[in-house]
PDB file of N, CA and C in Angstrom:
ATOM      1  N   UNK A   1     102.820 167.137  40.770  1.00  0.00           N
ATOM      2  CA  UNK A   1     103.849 166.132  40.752  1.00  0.00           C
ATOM      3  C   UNK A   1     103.173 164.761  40.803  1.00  0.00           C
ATOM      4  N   UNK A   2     103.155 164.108  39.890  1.00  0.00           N
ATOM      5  CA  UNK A   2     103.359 162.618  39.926  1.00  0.00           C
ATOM      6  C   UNK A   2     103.741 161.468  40.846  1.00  0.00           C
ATOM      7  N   UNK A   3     103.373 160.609  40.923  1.00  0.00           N
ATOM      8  CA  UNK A   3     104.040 159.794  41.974  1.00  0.00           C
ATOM      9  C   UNK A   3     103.659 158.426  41.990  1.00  0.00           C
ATOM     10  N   UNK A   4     104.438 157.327  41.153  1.00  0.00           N
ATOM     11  CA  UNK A   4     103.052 156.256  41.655  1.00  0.00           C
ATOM     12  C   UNK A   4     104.329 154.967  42.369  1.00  0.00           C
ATOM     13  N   UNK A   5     104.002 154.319  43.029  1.00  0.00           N
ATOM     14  CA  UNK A   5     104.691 152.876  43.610  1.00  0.00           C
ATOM     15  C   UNK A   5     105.313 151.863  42.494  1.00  0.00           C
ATOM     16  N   UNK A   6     106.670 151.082  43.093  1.00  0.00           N
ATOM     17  CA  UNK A   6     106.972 150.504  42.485  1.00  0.00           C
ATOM     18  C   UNK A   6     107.043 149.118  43.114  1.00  0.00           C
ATOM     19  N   UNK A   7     107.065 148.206  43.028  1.00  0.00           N
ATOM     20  CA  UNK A   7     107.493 146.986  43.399  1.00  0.00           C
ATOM     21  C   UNK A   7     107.245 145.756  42.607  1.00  0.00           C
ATOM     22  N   UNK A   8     108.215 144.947  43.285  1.00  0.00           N
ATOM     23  CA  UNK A   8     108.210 143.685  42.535  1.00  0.00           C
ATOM     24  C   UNK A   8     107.219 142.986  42.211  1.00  0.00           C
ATOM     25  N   UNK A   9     107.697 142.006  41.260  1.00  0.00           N
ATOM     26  CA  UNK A   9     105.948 140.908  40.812  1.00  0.00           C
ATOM     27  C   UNK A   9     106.158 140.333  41.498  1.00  0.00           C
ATOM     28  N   UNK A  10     104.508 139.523  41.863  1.00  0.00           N
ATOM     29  CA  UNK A  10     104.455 138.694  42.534  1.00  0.00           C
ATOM     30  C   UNK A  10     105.564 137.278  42.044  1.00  0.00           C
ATOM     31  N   UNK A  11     105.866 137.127  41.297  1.00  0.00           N
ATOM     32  CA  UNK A  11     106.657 136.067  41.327  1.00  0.00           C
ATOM     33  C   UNK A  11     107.571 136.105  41.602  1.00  0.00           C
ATOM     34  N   UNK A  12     108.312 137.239  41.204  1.00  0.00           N
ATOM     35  CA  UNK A  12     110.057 137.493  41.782  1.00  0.00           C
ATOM     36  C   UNK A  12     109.625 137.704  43.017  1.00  0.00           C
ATOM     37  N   UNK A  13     108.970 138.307  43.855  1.00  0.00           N
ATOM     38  CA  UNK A  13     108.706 138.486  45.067  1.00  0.00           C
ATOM     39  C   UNK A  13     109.110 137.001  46.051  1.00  0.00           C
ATOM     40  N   UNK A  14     107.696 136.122  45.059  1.00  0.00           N
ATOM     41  CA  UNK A  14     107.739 134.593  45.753  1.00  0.00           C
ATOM     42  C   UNK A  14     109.001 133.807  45.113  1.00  0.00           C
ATOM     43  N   UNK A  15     109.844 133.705  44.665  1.00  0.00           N
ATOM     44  CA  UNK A  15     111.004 133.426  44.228  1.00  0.00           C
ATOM     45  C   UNK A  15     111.960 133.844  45.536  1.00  0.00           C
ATOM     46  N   UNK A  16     111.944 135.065  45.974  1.00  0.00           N
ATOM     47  CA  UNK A  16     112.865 135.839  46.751  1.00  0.00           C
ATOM     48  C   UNK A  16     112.714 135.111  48.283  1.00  0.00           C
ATOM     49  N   UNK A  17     111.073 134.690  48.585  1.00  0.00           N
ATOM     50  CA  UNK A  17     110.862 134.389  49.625  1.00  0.00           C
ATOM     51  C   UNK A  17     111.309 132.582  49.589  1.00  0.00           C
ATOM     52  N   UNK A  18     110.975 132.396  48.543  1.00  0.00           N
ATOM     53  CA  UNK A  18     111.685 130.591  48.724  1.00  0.00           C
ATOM     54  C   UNK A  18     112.954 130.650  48.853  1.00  0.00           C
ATOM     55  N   UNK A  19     114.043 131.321  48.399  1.00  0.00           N
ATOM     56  CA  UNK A  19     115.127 131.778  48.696  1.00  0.00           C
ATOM     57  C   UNK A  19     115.734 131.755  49.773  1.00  0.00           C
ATOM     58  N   UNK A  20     114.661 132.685  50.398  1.00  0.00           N
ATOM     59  CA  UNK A  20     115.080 133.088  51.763  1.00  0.00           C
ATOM     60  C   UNK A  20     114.937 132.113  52.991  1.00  0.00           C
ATOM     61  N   UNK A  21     113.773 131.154  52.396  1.00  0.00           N
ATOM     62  CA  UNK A  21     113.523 129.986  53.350  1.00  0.00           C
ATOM     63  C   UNK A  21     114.380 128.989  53.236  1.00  0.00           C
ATOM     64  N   UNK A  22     115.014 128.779  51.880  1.00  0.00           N
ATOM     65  CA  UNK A  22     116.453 128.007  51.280  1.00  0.00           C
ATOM     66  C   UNK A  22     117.609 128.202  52.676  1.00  0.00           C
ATOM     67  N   UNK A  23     117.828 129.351  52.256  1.00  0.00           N
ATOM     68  CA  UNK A  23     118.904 129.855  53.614  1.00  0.00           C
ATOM     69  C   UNK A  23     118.563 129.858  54.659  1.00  0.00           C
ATOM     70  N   UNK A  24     117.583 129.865  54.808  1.00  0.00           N
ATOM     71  CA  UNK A  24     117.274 129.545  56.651  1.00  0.00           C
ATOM     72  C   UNK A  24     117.540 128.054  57.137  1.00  0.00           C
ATOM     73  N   UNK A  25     116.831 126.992  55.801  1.00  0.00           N
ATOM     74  CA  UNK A  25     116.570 126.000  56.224  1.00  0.00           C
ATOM     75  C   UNK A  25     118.318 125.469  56.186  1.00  0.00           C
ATOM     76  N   UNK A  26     119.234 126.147  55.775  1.00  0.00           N
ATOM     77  CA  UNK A  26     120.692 125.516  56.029  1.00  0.00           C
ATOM     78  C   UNK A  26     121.322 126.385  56.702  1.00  0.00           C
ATOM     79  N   UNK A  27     121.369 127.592  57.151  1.00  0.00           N
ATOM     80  CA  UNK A  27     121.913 127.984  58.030  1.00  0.00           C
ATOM     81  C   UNK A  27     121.389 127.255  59.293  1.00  0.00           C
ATOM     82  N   UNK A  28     119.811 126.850  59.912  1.00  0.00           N
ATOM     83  CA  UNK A  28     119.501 126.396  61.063  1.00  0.00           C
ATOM     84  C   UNK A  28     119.893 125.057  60.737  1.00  0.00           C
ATOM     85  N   UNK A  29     120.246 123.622  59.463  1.00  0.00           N
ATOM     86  CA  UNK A  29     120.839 122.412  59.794  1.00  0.00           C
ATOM     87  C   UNK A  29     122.400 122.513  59.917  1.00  0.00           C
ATOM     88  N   UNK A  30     122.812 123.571  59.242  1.00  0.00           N
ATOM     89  CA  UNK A  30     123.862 123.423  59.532  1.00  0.00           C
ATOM     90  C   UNK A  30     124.870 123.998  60.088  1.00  0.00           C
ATOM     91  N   UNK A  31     124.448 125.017  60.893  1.00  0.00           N
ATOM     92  CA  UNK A  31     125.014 125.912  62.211  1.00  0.00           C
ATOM     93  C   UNK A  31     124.351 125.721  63.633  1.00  0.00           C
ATOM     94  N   UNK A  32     123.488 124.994  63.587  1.00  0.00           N
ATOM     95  CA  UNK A  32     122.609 124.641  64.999  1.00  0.00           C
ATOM     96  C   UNK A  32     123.585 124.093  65.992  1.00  0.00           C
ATOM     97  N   UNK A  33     123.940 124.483  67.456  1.00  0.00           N
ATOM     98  CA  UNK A  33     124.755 123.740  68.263  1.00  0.00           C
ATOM     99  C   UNK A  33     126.534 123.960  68.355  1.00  0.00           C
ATOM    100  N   UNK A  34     126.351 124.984  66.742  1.00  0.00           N
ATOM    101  CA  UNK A  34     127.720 125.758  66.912  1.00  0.00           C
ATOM    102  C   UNK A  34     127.850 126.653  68.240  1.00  0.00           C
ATOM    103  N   UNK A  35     126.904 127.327  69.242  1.00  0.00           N
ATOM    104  CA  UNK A  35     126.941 128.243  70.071  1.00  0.00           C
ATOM    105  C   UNK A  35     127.268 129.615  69.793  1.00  0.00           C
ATOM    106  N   UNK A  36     127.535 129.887  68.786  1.00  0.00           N
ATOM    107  CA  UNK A  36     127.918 131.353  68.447  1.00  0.00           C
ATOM    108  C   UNK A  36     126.475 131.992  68.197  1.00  0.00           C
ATOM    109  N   UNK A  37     126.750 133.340  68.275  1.00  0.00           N
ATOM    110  CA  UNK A  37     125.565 134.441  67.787  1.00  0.00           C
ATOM    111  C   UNK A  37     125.432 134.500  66.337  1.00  0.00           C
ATOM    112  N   UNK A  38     126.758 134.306  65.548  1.00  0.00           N
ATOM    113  CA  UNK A  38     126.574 134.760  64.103  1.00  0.00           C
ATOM    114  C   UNK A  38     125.140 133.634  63.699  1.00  0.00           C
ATOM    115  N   UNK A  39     125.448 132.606  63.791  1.00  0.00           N
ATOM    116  CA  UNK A  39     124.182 131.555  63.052  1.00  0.00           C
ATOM    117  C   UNK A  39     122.709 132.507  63.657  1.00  0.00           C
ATOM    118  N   UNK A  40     122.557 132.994  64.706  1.00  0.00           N
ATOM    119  CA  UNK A  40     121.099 133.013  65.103  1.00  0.00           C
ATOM    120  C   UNK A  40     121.278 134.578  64.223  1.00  0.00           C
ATOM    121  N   UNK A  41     122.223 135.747  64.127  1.00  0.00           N
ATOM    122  CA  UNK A  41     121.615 136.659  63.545  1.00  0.00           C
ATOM    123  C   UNK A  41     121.893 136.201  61.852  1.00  0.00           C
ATOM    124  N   UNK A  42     122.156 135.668  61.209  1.00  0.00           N
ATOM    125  CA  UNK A  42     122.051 135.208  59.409  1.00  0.00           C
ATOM    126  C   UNK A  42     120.423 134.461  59.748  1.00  0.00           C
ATOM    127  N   UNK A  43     120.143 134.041  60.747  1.00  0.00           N
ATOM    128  CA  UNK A  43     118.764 133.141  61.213  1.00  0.00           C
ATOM    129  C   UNK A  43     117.787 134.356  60.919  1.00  0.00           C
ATOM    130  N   UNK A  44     117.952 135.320  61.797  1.00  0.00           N
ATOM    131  CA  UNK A  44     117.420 136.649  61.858  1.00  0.00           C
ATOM    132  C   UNK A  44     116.821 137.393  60.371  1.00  0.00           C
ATOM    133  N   UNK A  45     118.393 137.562  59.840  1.00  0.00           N
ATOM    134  CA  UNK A  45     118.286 138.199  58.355  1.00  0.00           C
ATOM    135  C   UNK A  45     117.489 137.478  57.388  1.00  0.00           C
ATOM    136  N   UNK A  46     117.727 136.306  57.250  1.00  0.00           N
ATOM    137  CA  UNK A  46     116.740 135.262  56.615  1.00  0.00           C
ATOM    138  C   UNK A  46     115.275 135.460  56.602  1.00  0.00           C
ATOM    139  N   UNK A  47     114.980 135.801  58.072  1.00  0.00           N
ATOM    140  CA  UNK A  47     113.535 135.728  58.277  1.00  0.00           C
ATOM    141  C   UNK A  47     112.912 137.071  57.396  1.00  0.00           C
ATOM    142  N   UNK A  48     113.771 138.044  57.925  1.00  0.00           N
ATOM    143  CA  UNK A  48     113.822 139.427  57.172  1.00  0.00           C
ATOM    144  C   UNK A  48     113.509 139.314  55.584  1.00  0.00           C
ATOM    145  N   UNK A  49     114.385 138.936  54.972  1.00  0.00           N
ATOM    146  CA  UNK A  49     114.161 138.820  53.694  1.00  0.00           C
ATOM    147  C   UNK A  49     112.696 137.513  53.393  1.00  0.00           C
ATOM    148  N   UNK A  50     112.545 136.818  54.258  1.00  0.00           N
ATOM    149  CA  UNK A  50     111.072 136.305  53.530  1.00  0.00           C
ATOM    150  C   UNK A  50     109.832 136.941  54.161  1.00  0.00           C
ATOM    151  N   UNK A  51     110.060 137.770  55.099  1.00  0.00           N
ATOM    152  CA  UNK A  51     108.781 138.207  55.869  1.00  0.00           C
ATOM    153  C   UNK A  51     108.426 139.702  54.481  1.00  0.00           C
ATOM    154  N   UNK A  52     109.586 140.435  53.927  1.00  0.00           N
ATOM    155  CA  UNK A  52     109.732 141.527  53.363  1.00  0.00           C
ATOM    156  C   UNK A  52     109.428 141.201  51.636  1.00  0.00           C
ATOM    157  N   UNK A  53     109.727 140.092  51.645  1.00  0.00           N
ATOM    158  CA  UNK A  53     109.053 139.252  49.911  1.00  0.00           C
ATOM    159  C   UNK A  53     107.801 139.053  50.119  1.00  0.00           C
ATOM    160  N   UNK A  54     107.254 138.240  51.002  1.00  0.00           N
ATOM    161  CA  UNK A  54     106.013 137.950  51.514  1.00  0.00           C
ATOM    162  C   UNK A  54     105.237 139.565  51.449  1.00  0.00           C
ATOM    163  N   UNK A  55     105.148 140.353  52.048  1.00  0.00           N
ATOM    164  CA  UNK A  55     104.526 141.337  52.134  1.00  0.00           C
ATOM    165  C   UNK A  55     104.762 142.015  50.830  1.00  0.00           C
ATOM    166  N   UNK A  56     105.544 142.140  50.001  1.00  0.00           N
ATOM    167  CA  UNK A  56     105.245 142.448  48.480  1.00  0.00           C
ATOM    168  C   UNK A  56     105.096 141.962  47.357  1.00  0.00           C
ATOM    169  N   UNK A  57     104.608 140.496  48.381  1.00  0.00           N
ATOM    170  CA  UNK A  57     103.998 139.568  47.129  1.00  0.00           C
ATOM    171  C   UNK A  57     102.967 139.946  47.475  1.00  0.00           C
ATOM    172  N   UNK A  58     101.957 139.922  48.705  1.00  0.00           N
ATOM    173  CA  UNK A  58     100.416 140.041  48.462  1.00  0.00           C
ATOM    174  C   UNK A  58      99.805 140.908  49.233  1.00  0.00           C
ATOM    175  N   UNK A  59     100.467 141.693  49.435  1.00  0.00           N
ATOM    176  CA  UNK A  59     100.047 143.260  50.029  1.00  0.00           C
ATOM    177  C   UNK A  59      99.619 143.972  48.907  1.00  0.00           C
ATOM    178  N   UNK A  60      98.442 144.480  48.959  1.00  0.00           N
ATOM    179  CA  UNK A  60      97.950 145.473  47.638  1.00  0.00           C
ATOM    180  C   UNK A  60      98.492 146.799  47.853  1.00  0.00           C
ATOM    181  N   UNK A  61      99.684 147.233  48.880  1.00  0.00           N
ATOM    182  CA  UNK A  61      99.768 148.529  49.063  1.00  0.00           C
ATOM    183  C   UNK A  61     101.276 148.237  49.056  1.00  0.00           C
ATOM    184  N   UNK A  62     101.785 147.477  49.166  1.00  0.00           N
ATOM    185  CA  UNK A  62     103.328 146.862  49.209  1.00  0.00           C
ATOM    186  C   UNK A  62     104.022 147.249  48.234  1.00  0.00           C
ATOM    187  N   UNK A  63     104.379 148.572  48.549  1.00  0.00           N
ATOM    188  CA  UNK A  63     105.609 149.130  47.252  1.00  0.00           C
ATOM    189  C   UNK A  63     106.542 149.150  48.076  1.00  0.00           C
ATOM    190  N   UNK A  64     107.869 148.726  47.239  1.00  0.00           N
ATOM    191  CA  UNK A  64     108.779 149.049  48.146  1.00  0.00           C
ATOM    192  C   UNK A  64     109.558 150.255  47.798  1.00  0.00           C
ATOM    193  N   UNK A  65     108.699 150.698  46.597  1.00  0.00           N
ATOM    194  CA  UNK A  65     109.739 152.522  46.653  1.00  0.00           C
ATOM    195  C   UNK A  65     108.701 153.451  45.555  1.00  0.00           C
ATOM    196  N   UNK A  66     108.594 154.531  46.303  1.00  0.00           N
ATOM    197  CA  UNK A  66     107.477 155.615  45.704  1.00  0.00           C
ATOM    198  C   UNK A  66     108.570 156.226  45.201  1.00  0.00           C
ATOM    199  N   UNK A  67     108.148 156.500  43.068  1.00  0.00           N
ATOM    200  CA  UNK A  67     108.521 157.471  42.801  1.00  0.00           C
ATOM    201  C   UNK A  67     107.934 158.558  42.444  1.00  0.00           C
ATOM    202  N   UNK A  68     108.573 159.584  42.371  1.00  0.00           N
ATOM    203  CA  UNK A  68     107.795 161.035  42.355  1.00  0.00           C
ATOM    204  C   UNK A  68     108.350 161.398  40.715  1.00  0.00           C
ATOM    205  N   UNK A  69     107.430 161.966  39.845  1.00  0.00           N
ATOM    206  CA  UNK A  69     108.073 162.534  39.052  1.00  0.00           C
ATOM    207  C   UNK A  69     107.335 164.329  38.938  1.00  0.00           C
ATOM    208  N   UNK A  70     108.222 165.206  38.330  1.00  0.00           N
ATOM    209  CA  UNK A  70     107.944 166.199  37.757  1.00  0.00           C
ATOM    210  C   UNK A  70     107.530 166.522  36.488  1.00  0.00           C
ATOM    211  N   UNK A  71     106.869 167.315  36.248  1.00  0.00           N
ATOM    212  CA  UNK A  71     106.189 167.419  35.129  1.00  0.00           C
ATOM    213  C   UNK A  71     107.101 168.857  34.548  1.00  0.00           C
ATOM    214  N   UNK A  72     107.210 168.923  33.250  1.00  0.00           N
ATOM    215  CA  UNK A  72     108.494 170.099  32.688  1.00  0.00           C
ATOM    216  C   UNK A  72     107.781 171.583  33.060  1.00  0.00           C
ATOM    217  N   UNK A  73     106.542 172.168  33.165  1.00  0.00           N
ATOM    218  CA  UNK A  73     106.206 173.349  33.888  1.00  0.00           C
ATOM    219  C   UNK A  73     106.444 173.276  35.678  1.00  0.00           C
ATOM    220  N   UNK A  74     106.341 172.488  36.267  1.00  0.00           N
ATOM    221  CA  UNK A  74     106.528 172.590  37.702  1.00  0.00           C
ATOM    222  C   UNK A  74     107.998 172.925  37.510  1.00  0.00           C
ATOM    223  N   UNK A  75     108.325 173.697  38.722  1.00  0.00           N
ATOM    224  CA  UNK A  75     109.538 174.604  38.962  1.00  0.00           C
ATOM    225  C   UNK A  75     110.713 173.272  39.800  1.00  0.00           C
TER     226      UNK A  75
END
């Protein structure tokens, strides 16, 4: 069986992560001092999505999904 990694290019990767710093940088000017939880967890998710671009922009092992294939004699 076959199997090799897939993930994004480095550019859509770094695209995804400026993105993600986009939304951070206005969710934290412009929810700061509201007192609610929602602003700090979208704060949260934000970070998520650029820490997770970041690592499959320049991680040499950074796939974000192994596929497997079969070959037409394997059962």
């Amino acid at each position: 069986m076959a199997s090799y990694n897939v993930k994004p290019s480095k550019p859509v990767a770094l695209f995804g992560a400026v993105g993600g710093m986009a939304m951070l940088a206005f969710v934290l000017f412009s929810g700061i001092g509201r007192g609610n939880g929602f602003v700090w967890l979208w704060a949260a998710l934000c970070v998520g999505v650029v820490g997770f671009n970041l690592w499959a922009a320049f991680s040499k092992r950074g796939a974000t999904e192994v596929v497997e294939r079969r070959t037409a004699d394997e059962p």
